[in-house]
Structures are given as C-alpha cells and as structure tokens.
Protein backbone atom coordinates (compact mmCIF):
# COMPACT_ATOMS: atom_id res chain seq x y z
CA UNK A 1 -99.27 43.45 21.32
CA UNK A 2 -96.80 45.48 19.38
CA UNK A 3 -95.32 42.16 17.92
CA UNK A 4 -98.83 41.43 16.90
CA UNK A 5 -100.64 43.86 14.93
CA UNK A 6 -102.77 42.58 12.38
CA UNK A 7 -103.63 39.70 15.56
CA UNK A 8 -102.51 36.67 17.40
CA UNK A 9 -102.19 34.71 19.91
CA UNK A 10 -100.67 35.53 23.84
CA UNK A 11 -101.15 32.49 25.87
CA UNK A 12 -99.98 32.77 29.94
CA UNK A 13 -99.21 30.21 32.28
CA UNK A 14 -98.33 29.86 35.53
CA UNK A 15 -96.40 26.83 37.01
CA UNK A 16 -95.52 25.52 40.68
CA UNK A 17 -92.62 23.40 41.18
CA UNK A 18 -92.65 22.68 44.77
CA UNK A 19 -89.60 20.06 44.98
CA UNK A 20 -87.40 22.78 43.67
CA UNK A 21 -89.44 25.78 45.53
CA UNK A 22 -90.07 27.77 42.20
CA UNK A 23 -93.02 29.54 40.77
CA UNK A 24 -92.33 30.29 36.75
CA UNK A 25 -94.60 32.51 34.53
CA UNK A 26 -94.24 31.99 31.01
CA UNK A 27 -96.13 34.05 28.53
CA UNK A 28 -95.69 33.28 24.84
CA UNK A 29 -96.97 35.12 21.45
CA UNK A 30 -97.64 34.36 18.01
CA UNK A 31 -95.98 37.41 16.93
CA UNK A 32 -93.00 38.44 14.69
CA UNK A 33 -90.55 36.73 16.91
CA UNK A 34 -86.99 37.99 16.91
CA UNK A 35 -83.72 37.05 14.79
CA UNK A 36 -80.77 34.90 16.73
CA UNK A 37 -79.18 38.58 16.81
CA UNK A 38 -81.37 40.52 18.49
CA UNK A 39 -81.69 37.92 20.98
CA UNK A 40 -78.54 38.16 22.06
CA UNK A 41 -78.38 41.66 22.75
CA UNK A 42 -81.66 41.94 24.32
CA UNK A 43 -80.42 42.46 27.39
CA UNK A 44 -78.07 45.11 26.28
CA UNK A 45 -78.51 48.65 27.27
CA UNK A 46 -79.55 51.28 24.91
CA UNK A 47 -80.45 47.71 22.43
CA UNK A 48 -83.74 48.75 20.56
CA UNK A 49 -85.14 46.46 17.47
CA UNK A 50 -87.95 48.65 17.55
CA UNK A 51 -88.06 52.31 16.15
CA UNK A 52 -88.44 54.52 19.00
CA UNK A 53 -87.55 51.94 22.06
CA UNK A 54 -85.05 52.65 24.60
CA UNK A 55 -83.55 49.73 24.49
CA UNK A 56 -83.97 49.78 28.85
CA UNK A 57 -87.18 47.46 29.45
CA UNK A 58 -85.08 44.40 29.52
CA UNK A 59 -82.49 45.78 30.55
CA UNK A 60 -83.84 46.80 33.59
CA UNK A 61 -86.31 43.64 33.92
CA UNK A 62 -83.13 41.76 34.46
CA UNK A 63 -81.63 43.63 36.57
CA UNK A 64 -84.72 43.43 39.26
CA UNK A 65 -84.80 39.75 38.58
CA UNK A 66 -81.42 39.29 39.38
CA UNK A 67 -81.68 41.30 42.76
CA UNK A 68 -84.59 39.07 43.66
CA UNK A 69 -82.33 35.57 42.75
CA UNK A 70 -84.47 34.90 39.83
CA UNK A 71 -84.58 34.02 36.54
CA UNK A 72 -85.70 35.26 32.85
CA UNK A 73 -85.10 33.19 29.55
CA UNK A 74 -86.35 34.32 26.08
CA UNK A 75 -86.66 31.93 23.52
CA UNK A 76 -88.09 33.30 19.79
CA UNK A 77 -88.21 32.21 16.18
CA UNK A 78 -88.08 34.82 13.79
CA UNK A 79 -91.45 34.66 12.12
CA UNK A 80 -93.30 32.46 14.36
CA UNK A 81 -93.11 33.83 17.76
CA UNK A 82 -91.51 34.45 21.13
CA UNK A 83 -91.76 32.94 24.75
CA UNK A 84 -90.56 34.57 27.93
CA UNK A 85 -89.98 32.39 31.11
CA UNK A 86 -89.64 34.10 34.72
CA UNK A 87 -88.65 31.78 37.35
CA UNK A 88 -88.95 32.97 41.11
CA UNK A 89 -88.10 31.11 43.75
CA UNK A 90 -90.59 30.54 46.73
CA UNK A 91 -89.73 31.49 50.00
C-alpha cells in the first residue's frame, strides 16, 4: 500500500507443487517498484529506501524463512512494480 498511493493493483496467488512438495505465495503490486540497488540490499540490516523504515522487516522475514527451510525471491522494476515469491515446503 505504501508503494501505491495515488492506487493500484496487489494481485495474490497461491500455488501447489506437489511433485516437488512446495506451497509458494506470490503477491505482486503495481507500485513504484525498486531500483537494481535497493534490491540488493534489501535484505541488509538497518537498509531503509523509505524515510522512517528500519530497514529490519526483511531482514527479519528472511531470517524466519530460512529457519523454516524456505524460500523468498523479490523481483521489481523500478517504475512498474514489484513481486515477492515465498516458497515453503510441505511436510
């Protein structure tokens, strides 16, 4: 929503791959997107693009993915938009 002020769209879905026993949620925007930079510190601690941010939501989204043998992947285009894939594996 932030990325997304004056509107948009946020478009969820929700995938099954039983052969590989993984569920992925993917959730994509029409928003500002982000630059090639940012992206690659968007993981990094303390890394805020946005005024006020503590640069720890990804940070720590990571982290709990990676406990849980899982996956996150960030794809955006300045301008256009960004889309965020979690991948969890199925027990």
């Amino acid at each position: 929503m932030q990325a997304m002020p004056e509107g948009g769209m946020i478009t969820v879905k929700y995938e099954h791959n039983e052969i590989n026993n993984e569920i992925a949620i993917e959730v994509s925007d029409t928003g500002f997107g982000m630059s090639e930079e940012v992206l690659r510190h968007v993981y990094d601690p303390f890394f805020s693009a946005k005024s006020g941010g503590t640069g720890l939501g990804l940070t720590n989204v990571k982290r709990i993915l990676d406990l849980h043998n899982a996956d996150i992947q960030i794809d955006s285009v300045e301008g256009q938009g960004t889309n965020v894939r979690i991948i969890l594996k199925t027990i």
